[in-house]
C-alpha atoms as a PDB file:
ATOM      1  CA  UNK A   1     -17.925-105.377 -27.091  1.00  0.00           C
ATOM      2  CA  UNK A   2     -15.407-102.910 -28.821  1.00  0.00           C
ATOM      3  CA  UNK A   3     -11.965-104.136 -29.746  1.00  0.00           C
ATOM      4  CA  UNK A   4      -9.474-101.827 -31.169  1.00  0.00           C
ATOM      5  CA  UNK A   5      -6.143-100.472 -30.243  1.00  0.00           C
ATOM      6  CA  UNK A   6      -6.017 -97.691 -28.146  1.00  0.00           C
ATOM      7  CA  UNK A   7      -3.176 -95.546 -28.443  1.00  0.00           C
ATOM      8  CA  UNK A   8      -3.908 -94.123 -32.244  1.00  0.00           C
ATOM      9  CA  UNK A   9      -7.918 -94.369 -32.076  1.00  0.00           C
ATOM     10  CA  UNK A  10      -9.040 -92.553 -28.893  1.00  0.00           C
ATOM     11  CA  UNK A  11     -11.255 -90.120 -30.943  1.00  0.00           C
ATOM     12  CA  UNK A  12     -12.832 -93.294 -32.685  1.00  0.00           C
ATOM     13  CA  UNK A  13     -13.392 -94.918 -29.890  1.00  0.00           C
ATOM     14  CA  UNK A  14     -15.166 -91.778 -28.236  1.00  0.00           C
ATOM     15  CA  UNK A  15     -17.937 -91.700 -31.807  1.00  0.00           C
ATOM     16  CA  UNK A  16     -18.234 -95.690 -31.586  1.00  0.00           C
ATOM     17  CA  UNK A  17     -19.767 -95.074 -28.057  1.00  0.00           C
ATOM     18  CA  UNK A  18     -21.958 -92.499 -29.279  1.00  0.00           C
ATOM     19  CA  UNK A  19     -23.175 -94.525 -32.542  1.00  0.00           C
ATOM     20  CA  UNK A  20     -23.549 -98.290 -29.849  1.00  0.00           C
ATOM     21  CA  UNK A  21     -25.918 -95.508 -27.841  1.00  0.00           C
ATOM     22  CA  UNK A  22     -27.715 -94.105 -30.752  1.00  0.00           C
ATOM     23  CA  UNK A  23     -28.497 -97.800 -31.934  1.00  0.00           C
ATOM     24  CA  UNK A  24     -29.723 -98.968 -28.644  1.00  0.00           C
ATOM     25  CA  UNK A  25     -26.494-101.183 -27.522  1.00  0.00           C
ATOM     26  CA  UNK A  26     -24.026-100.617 -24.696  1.00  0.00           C
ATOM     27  CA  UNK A  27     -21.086-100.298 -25.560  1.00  0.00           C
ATOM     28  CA  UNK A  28     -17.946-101.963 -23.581  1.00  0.00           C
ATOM     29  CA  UNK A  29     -14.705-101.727 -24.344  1.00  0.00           C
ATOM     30  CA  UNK A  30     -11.626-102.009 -22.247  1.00  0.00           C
ATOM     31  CA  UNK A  31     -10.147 -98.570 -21.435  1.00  0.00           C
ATOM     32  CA  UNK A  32      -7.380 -99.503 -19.007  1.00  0.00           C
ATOM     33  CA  UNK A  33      -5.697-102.813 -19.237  1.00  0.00           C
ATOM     34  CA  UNK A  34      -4.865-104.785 -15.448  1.00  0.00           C
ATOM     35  CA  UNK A  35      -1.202-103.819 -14.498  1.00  0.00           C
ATOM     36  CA  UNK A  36      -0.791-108.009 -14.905  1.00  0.00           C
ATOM     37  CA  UNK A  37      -1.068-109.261 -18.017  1.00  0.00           C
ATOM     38  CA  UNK A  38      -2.803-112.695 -17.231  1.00  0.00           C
ATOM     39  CA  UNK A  39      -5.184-109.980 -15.725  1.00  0.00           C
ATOM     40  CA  UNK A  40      -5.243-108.462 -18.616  1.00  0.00           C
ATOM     41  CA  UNK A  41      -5.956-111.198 -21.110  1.00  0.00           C
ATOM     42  CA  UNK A  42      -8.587-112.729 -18.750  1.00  0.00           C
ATOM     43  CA  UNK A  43     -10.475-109.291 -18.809  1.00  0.00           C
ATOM     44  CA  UNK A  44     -10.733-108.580 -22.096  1.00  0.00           C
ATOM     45  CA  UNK A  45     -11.891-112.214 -22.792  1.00  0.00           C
ATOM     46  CA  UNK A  46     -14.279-112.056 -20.370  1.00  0.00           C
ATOM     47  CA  UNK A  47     -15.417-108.632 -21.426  1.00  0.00           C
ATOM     48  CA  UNK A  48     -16.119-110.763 -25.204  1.00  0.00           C
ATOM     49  CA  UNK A  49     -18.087-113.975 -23.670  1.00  0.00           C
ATOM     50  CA  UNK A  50     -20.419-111.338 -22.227  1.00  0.00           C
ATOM     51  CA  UNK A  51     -20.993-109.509 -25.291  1.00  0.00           C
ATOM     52  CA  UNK A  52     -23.614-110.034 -27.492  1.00  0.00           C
ATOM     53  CA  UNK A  53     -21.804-108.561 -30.536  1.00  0.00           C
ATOM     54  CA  UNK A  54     -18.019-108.076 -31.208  1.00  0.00           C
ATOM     55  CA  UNK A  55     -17.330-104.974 -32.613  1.00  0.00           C
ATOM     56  CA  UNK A  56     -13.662-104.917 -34.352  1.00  0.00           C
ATOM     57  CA  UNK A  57     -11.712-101.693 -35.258  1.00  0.00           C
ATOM     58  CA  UNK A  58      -8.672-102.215 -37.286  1.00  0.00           C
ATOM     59  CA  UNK A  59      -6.483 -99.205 -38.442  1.00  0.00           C
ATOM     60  CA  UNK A  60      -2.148 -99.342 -38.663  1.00  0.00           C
ATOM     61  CA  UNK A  61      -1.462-100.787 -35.232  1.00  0.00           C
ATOM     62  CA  UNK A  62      -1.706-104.107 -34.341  1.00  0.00           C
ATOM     63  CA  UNK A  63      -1.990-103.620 -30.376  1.00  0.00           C
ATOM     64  CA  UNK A  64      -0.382-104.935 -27.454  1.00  0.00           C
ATOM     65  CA  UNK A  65       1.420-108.141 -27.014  1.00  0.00           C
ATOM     66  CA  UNK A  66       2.067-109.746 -23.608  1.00  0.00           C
ATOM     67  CA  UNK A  67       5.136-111.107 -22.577  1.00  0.00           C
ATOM     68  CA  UNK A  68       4.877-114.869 -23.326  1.00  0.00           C
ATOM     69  CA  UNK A  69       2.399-114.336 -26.300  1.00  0.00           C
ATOM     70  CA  UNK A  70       2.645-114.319 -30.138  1.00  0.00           C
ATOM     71  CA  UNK A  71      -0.562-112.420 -30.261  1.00  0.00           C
ATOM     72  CA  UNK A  72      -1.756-109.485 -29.268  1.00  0.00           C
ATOM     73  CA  UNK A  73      -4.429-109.515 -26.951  1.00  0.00           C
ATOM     74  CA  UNK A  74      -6.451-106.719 -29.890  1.00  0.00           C
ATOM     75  CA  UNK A  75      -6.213-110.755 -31.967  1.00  0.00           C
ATOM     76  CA  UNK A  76      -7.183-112.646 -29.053  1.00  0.00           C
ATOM     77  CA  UNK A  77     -10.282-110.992 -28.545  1.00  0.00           C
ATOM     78  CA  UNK A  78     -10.918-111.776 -32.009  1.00  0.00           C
ATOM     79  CA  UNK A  79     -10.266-115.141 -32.239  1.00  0.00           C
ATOM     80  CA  UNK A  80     -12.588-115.980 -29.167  1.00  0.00           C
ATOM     81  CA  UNK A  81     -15.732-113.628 -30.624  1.00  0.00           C
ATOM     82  CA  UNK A  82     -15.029-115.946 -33.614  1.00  0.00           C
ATOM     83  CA  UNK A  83     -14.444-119.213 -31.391  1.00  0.00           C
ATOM     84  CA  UNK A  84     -17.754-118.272 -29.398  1.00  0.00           C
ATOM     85  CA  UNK A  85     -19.389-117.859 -33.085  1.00  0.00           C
ATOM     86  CA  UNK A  86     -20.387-113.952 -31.866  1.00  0.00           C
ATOM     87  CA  UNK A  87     -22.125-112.019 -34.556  1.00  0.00           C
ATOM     88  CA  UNK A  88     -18.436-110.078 -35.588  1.00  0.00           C
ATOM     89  CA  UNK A  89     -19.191-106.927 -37.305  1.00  0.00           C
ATOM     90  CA  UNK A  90     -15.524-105.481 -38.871  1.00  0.00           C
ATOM     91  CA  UNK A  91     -14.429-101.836 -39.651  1.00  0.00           C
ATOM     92  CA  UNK A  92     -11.246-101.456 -41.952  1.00  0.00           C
ATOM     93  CA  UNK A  93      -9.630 -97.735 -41.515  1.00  0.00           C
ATOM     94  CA  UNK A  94      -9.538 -96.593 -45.160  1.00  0.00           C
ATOM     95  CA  UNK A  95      -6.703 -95.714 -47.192  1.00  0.00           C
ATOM     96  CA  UNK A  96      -7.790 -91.852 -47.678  1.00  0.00           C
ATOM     97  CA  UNK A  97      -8.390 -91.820 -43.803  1.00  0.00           C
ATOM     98  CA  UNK A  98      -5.883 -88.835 -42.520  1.00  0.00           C
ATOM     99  CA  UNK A  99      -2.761 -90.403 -40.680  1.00  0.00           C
ATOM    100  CA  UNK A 100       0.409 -89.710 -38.864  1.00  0.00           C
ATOM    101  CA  UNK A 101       3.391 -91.169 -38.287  1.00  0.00           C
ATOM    102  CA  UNK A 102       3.188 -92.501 -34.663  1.00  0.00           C
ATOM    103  CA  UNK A 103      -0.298 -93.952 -35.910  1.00  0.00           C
ATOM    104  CA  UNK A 104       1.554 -96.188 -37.768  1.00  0.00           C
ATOM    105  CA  UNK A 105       3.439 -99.651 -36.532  1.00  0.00           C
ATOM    106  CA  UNK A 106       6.511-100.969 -38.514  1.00  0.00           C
ATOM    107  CA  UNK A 107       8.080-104.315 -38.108  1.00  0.00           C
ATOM    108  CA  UNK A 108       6.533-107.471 -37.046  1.00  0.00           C
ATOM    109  CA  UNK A 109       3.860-106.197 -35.057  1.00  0.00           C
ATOM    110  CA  UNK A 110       2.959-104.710 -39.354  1.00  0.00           C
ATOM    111  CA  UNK A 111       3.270-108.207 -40.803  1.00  0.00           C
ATOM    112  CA  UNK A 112       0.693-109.376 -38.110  1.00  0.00           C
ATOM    113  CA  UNK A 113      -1.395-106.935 -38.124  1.00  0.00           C
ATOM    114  CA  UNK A 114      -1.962-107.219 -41.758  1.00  0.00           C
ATOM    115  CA  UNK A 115      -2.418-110.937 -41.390  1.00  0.00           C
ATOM    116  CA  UNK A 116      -4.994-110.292 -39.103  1.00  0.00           C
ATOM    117  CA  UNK A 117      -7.068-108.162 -41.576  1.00  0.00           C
ATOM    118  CA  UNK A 118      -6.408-110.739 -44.424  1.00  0.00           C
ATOM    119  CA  UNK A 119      -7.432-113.731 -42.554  1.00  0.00           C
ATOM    120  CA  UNK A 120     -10.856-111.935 -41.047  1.00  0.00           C
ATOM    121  CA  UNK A 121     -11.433-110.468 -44.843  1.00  0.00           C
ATOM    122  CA  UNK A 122     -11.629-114.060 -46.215  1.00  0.00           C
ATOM    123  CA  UNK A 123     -14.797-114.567 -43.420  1.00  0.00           C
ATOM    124  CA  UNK A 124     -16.005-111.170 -42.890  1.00  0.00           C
ATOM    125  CA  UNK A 125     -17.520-108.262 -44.968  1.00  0.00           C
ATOM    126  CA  UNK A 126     -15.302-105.307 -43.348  1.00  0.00           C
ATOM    127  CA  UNK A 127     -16.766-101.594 -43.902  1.00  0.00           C
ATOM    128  CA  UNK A 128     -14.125 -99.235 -44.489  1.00  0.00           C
ATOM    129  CA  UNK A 129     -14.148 -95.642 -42.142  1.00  0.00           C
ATOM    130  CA  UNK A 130     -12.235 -92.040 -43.432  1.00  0.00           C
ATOM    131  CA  UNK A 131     -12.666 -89.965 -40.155  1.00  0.00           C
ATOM    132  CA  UNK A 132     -14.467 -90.588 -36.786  1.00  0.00           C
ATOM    133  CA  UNK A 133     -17.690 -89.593 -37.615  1.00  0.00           C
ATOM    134  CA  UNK A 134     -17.709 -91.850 -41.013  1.00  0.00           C
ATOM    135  CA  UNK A 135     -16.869 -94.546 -38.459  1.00  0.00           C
ATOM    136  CA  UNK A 136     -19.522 -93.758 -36.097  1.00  0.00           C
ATOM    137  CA  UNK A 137     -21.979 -93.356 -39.286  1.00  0.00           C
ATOM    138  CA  UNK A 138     -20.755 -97.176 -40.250  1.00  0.00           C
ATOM    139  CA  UNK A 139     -21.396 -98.642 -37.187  1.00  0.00           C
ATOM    140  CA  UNK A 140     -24.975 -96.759 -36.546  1.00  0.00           C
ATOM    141  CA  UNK A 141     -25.863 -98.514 -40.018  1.00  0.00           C
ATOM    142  CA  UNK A 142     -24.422-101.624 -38.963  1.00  0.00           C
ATOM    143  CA  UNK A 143     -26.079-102.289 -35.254  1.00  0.00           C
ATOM    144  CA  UNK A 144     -29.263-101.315 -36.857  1.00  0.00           C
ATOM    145  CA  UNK A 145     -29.372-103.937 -39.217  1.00  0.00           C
ATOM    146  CA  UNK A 146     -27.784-106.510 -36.877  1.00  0.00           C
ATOM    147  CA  UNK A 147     -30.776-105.433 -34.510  1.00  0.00           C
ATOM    148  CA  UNK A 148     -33.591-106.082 -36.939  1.00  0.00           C
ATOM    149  CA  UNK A 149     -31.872-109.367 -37.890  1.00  0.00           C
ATOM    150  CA  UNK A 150     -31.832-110.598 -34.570  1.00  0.00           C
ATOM    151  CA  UNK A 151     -34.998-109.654 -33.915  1.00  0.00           C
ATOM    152  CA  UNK A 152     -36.071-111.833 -36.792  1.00  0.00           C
ATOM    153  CA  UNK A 153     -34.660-114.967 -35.399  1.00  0.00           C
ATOM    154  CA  UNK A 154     -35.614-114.561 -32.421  1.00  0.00           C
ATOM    155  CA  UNK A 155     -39.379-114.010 -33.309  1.00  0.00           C
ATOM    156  CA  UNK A 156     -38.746-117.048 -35.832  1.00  0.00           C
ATOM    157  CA  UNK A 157     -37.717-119.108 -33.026  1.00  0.00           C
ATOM    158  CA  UNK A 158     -40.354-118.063 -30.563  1.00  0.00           C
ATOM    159  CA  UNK A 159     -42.914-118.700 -33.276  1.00  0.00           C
ATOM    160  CA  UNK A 160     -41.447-122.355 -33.351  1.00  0.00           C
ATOM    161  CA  UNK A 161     -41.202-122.724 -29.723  1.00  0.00           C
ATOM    162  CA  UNK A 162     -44.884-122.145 -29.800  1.00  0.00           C
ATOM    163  CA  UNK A 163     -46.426-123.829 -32.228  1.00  0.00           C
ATOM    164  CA  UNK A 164     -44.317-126.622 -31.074  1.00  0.00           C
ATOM    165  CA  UNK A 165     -46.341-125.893 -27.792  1.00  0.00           C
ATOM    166  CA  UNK A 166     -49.501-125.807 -29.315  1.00  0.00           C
ATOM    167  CA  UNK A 167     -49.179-128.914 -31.134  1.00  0.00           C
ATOM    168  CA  UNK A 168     -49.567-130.554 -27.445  1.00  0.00           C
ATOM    169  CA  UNK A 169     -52.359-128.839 -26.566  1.00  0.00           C
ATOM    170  CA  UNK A 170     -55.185-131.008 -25.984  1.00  0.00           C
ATOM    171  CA  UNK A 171     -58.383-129.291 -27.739  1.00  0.00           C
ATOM    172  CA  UNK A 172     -62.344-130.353 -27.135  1.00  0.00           C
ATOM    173  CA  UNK A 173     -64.261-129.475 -30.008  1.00  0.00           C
ATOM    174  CA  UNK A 174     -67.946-129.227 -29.184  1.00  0.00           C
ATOM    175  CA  UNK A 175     -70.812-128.514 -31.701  1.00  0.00           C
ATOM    176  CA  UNK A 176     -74.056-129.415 -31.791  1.00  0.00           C
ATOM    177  CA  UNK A 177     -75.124-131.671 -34.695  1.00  0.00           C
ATOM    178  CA  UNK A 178     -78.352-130.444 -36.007  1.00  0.00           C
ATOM    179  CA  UNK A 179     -76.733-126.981 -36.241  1.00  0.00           C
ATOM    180  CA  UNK A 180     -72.949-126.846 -37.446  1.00  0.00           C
ATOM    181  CA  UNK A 181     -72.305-130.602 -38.175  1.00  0.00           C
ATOM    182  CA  UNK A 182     -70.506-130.163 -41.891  1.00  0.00           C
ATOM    183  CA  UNK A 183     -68.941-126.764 -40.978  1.00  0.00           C
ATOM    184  CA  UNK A 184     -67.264-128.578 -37.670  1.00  0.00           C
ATOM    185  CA  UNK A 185     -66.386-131.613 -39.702  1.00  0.00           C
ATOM    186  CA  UNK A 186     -64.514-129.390 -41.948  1.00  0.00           C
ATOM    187  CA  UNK A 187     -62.771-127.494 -39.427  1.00  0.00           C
ATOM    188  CA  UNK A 188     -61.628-131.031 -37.445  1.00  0.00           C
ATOM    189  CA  UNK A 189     -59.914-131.883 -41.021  1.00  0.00           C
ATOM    190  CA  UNK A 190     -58.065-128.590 -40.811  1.00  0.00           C
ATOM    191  CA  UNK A 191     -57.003-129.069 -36.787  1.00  0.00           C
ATOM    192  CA  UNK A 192     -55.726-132.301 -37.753  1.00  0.00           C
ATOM    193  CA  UNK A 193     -53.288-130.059 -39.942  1.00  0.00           C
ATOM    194  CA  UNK A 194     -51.807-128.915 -37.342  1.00  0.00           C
ATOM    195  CA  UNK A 195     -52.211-131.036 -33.936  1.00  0.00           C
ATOM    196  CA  UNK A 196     -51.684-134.360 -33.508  1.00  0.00           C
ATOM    197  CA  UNK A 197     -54.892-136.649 -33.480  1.00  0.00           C
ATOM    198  CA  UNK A 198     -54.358-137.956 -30.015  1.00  0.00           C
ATOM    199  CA  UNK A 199     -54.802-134.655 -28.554  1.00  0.00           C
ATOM    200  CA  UNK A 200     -58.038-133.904 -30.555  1.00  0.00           C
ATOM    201  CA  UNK A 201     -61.395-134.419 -29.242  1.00  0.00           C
ATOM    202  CA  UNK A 202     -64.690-134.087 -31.331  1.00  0.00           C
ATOM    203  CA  UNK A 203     -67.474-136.849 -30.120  1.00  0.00           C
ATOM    204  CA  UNK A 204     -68.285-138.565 -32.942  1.00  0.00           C
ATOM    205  CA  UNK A 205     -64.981-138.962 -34.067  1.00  0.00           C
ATOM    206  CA  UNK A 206     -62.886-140.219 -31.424  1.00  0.00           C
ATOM    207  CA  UNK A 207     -65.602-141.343 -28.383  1.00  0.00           C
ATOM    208  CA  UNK A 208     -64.369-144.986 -27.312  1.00  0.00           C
ATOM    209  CA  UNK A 209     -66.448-148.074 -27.019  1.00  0.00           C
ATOM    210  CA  UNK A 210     -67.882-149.007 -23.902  1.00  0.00           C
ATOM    211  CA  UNK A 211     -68.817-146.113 -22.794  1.00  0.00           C
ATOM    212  CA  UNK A 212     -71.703-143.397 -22.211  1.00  0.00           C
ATOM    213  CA  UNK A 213     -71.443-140.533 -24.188  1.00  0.00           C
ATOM    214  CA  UNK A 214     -71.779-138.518 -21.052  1.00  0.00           C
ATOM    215  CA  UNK A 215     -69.160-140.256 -19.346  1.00  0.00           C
ATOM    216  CA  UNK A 216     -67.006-139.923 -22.210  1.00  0.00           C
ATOM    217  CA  UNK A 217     -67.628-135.937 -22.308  1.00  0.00           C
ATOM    218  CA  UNK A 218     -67.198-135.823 -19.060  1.00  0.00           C
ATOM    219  CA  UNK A 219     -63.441-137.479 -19.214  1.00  0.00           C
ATOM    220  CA  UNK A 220     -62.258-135.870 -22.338  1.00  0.00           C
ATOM    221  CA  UNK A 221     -63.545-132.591 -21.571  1.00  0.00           C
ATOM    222  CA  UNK A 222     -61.659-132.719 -17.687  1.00  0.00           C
ATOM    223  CA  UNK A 223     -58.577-133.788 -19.928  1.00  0.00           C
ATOM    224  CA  UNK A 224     -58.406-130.651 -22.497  1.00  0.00           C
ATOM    225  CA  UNK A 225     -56.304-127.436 -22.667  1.00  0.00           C
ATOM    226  CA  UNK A 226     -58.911-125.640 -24.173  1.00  0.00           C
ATOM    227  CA  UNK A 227     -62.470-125.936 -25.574  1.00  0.00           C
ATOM    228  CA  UNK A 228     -63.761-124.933 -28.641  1.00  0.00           C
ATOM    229  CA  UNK A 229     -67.624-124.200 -28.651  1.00  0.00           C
ATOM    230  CA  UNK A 230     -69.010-123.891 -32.496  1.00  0.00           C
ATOM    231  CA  UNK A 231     -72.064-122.005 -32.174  1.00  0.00           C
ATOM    232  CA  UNK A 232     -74.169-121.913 -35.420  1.00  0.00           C
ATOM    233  CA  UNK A 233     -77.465-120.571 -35.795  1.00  0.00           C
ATOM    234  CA  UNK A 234     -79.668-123.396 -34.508  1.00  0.00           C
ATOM    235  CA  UNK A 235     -77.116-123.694 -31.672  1.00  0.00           C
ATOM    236  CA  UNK A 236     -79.575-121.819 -29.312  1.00  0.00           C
ATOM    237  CA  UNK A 237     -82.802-123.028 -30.367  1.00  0.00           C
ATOM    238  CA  UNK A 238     -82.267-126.296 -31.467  1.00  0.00           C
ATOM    239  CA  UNK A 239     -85.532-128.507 -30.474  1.00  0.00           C
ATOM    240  CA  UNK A 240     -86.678-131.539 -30.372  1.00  0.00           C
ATOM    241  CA  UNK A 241     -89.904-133.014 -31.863  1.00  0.00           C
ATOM    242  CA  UNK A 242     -91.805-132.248 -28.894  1.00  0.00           C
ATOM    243  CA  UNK A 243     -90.755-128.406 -28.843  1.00  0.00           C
ATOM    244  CA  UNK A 244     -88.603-128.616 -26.111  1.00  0.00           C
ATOM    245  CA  UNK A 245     -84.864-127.252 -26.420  1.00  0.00           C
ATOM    246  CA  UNK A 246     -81.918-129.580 -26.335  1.00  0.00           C
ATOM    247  CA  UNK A 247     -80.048-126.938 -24.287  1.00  0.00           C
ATOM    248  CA  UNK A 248     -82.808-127.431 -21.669  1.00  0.00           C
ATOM    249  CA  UNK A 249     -82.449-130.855 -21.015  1.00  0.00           C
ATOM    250  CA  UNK A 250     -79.935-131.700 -18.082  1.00  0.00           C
ATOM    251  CA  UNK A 251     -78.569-134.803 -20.308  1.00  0.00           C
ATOM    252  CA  UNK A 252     -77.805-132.536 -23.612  1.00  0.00           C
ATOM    253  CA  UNK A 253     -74.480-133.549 -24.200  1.00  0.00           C
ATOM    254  CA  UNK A 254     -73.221-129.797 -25.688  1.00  0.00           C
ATOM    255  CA  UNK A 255     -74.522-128.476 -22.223  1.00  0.00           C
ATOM    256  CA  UNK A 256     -72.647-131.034 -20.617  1.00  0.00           C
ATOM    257  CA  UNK A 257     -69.662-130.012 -22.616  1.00  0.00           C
ATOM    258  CA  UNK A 258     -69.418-126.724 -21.888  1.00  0.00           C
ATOM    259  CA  UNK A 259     -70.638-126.739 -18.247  1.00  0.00           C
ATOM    260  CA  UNK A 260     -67.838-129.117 -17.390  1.00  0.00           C
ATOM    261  CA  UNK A 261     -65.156-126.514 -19.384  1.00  0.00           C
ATOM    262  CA  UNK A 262     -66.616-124.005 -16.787  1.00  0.00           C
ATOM    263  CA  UNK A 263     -66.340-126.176 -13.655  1.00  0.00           C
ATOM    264  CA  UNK A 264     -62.691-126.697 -14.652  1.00  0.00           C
ATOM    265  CA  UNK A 265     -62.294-123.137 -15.300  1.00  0.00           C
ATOM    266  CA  UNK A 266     -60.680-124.275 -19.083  1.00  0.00           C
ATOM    267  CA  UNK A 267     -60.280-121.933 -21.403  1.00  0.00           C
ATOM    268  CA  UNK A 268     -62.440-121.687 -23.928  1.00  0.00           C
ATOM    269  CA  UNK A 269     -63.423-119.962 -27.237  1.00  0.00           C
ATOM    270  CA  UNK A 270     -66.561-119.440 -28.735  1.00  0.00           C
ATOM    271  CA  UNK A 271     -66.917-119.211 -32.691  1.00  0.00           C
ATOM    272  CA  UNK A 272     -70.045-118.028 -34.053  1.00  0.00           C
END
């Protein structure tokens, strides 16, 4: 959203469009004010709350002030960016900017104005503009590194949305013993890192007592988010003294494991 007065900053306001465009923001601003002024007021502040940044021009005038109001309704749109805590970026017209006369307010509307700019200097870093196209260089700059800002927290709180997300995920680890037992007992140390015990799975570790080891498979594997197959090796050819390969036998508990994932249709990974 673009705040500034009017009257002397029409050619401004014309570059500030162009440089919102160039840095991939649209820009709204309030060309025509409501006849009404409680129209008028309720626009504009409107036109803020639906902003996602406030964009504030500030040169010699201070801006309208409805009938009823101490303010102008150029302040009011500040003070709510500020009251809604919008990110408030602030562009001071400079002394060596060209000026003329009628650009200029005298009188009270003066003191205010000038109140305005000291009170949002104590908060704000203001950049300071000498001609339109300075201005619309300034605020280029400026959206751009807003942009990349925002698009760090917002990656920063995705990224703790998710892990937050995976912490709950309820993870089967199955291995087969003779093959990857001290590589997988490793690796369940570093999972505990980073998910909560209760929602990790590995057969030795955590089957209860009083039951099969097939019916525990069974139940813990049904239960999981995901499985995680550690495939070593020996994982394929593992055998037992008689020749024959665990994978063969219908009771072979890693079969069992990973069969049931693929009835359930869990997701799985596989890491060699």
């Amino acid at each position: 959203m673009v705040s500034s007065t009017a009257q002397d900053l029409p050619e401004h306001r014309g570059e500030i469009r162009l440089g919102c465009e160039g840095a991939g923001f649209e820009p709204r601003m309030m060309e025509h004010l409501p006849a009404l002024d409680a129209d008028a007021i309720k626009a504009s502040l409107r036109m803020v709350e639906e902003a996602d940044v406030y964009v504030g021009i500030f040169a010699y005038r201070y801006g309208y002030v409805p009938d009823g109001y101490d303010i102008s309704i150029t302040e009011m749109e500040y003070n709510h960016a500020a009251k809604l805590e919008k990110p408030r970026l602030i562009f001071f017209i400079h002394g060596d900017h060209p000026i003329t006369g009628r650009d200029v307010e005298t009188g009270a509307g003066a003191t205010k104005l000038q109140a305005l700019k000291d009170r949002i200097g104590k908060h704000r870093v203001a950049a300071f503009f000498k001609s339109p196209s300075d201005l619309r260089a300034h605020v280029v700059e400026a959206l751009t590194t807003l942009s990349t800002e925002l698009d760090k927290i917002n990656k920063t709180k995705i990224l703790g949305r998710n892990k937050q997300s995976l912490q709950k995920l309820r993870v089967f680890v199955s291995y087969r013993h003779s093959d990857s037992r001290h590589f997988t007992g490793r690796l369940y140390d570093r999972l505990l890192n980073e998910f909560d015990r209760d929602y990790l799975y590995m057969d030795v570790a955590t089957n209860p007592f009083g039951r099969s080891f097939v019916e525990a498979v069974e139940a813990a594997v049904s239960k999981c988010d995901v499985l995680l197959a550690i495939i070593g090796p020996d994982w394929l050819t593992s055998c037992e003294r008689n020749g024959r390969r665990h994978l063969d036998k219908p009771n072979d508990l890693v079969r069992i494991e990973i069969l049931t994932a693929l009835q359930r249709r869990i997701p799985g990974n596989c890491s060699p």
